[in-house]
Protein backbone atom coordinates (compact mmCIF):
# COMPACT_ATOMS: atom_id res chain seq x y z
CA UNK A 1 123.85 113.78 96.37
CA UNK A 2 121.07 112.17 97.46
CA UNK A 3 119.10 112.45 101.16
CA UNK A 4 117.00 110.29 102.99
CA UNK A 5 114.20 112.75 102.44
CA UNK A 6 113.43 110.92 99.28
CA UNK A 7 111.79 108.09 100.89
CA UNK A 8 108.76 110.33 100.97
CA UNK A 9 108.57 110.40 96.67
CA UNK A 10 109.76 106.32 97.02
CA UNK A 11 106.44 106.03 99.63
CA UNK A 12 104.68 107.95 97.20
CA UNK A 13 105.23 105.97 94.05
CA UNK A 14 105.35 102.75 95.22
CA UNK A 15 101.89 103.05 96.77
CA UNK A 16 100.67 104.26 92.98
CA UNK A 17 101.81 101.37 92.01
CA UNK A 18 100.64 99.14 94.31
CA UNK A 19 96.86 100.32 94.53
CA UNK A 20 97.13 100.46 90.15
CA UNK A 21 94.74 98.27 88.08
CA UNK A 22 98.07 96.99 86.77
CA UNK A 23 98.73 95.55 90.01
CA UNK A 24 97.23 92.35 89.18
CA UNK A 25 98.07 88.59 90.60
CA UNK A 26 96.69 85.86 87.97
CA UNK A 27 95.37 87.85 85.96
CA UNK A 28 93.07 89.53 88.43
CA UNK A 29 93.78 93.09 90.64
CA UNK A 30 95.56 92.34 93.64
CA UNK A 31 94.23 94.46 95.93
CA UNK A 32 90.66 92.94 95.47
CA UNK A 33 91.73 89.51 96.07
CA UNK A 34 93.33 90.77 99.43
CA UNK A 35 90.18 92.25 100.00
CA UNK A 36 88.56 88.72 99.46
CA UNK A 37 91.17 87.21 101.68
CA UNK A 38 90.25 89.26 104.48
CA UNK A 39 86.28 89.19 104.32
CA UNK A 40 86.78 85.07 104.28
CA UNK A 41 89.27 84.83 107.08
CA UNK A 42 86.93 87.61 109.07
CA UNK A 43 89.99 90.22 109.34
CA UNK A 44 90.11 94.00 108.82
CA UNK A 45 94.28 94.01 108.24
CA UNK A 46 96.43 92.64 105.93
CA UNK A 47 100.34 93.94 106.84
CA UNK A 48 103.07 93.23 104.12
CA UNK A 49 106.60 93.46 105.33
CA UNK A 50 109.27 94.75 102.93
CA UNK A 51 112.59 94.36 104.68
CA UNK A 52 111.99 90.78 106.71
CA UNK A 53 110.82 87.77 104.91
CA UNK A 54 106.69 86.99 107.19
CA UNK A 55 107.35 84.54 108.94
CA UNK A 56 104.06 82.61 108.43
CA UNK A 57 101.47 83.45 105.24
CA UNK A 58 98.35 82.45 104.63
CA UNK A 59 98.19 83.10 101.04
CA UNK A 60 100.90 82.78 98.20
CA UNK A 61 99.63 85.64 96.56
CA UNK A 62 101.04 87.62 100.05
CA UNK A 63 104.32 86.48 99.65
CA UNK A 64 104.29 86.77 95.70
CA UNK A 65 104.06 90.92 96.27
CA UNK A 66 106.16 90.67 99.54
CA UNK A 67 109.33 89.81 97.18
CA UNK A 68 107.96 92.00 94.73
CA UNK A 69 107.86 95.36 96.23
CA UNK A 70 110.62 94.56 98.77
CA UNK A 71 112.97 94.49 95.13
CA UNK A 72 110.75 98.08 94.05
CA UNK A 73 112.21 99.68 97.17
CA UNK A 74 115.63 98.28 96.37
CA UNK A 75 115.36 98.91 92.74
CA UNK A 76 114.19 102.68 93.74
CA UNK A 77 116.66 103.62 96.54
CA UNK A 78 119.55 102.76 94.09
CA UNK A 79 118.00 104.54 90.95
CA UNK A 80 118.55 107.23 93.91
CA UNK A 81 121.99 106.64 94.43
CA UNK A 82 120.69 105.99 98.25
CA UNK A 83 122.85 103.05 100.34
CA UNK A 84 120.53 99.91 101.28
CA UNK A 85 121.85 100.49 104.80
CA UNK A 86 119.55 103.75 105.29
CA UNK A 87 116.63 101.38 104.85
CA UNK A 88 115.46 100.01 108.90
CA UNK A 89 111.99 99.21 108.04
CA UNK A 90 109.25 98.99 105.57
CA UNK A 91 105.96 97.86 105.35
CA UNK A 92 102.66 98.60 102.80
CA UNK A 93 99.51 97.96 104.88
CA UNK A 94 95.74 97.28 103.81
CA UNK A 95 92.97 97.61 105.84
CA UNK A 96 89.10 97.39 105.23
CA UNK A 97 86.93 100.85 106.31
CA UNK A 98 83.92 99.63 104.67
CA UNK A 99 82.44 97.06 102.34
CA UNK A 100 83.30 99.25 99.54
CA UNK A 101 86.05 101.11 100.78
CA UNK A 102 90.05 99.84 101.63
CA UNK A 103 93.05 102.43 103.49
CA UNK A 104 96.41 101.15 101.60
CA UNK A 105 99.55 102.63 103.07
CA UNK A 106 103.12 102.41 103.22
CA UNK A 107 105.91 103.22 105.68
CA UNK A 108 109.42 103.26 105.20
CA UNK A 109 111.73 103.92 108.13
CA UNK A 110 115.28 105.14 107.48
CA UNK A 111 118.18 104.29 109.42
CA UNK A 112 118.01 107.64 111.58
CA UNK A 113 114.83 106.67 113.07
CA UNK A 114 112.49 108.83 110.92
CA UNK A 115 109.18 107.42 109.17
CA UNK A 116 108.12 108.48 105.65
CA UNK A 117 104.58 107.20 104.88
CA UNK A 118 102.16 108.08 102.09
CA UNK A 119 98.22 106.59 102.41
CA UNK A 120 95.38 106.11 100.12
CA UNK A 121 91.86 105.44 100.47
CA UNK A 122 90.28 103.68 97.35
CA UNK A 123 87.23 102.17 95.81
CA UNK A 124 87.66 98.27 95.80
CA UNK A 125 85.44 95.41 95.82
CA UNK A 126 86.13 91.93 96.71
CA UNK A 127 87.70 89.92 94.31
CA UNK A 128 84.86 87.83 92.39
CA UNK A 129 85.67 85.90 89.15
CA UNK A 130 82.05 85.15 87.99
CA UNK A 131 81.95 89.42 87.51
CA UNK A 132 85.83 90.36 87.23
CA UNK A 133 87.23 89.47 83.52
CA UNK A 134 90.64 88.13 83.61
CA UNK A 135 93.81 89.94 82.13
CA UNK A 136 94.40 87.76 79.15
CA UNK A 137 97.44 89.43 77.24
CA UNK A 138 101.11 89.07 78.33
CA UNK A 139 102.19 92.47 76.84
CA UNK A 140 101.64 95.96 79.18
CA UNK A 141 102.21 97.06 82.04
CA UNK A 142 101.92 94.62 85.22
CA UNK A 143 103.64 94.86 88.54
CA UNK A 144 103.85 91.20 88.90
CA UNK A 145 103.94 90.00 85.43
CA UNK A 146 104.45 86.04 85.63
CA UNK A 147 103.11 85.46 88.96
C-alpha cells in the first residue's frame, strides 16, 4: 500500500539525480551551465516547476529538464503505486551562495497540503567550454540523453 510519506525518498532521489555529473545538457553538466545562466543574466535563482508548464523561459536548456524531471516524478510516483492526483506541487530550485558554491533543492507538495523537500549544497563552477571537456559517447548513464 503505498503513503504519501514517500515523497520524501522521491525528493531524495530525484535531487541525486539532478545535482549528478550525469546530469548533463549537450554534452556538458547541467547544473554548471545554470550556474552560467545566472552569473550572465546577474540573478542568484533559477526555479524549475514540475507540475505547470513556465510560462516564459529564458533558456531551452530550462525547459529541456522542466519536461524531464516533471516525467521522473511521474515515472517514480507510479513505480510507487502512488495516484498522480496526490501530486499539488513540485518544484527543484537552484540558487547561488557563493562563486563556488550552489543550494539545489526540491519540494514536492502532496494533495493534503504537506511539503516533502530534500536540499543540497554542492561544489559547482560556471559552465566554461574552453576548460570543461565535452561528453562525447552516447552509451551510459545520462538524465537527458538526446537533448
Amino acid at each position: 500500500m503505498s503513503r504519501r510519506k514517500q515523497f520524501q525518498g522521491i525528493c531524495h532521489d530525484i535531487l541525486g539525480s539532478f545535482v549528478s555529473r550525469y546530469n548533463d545538457s549537450g554534452g556538458y553538466w547541467a547544473l554548471g551551465q545554470y550556474v552560467s545562466v545566472l552569473n550572465s543574466l546577474g540573478k542568484r535563482h533559477l526555479q524549475l516547476k514540475l507540475t505547470h508548464a513556465t510560462e516564459t523561459s529564458d533558456h531551452r536548456a530550462f525547459v529541456v529538464s522542466e519536461e524531464y524531471y516533471r516525467g521522473v516524478v511521474l515515472r517514480m510516483m507510479e513505480a510507487n503505486a502512488m495516484p498522480q492526483t496526490w501530486l499539488s506541487d513540485a518544484t527543484i530550485k537552484v540558487s547561488i551562495v557563493s562563486p563556488a558554491k550552489a543550494m539545489c533543492e526540491i519540494e514536492i507538495v502532496s494533495d493534503l497540503g504537506r511539503t516533502y523537500r530534500s536540499e543540497r549544497t554542492i561544489s559547482v563552477r560556471p559552465h566554461d567550454p574552453a576548460v570543461e571537456r565535452r561528453r562525447a559517447d552516447r552509451f551510459g548513464p545520462s538524465n537527458q540523453k538526446g537533448h
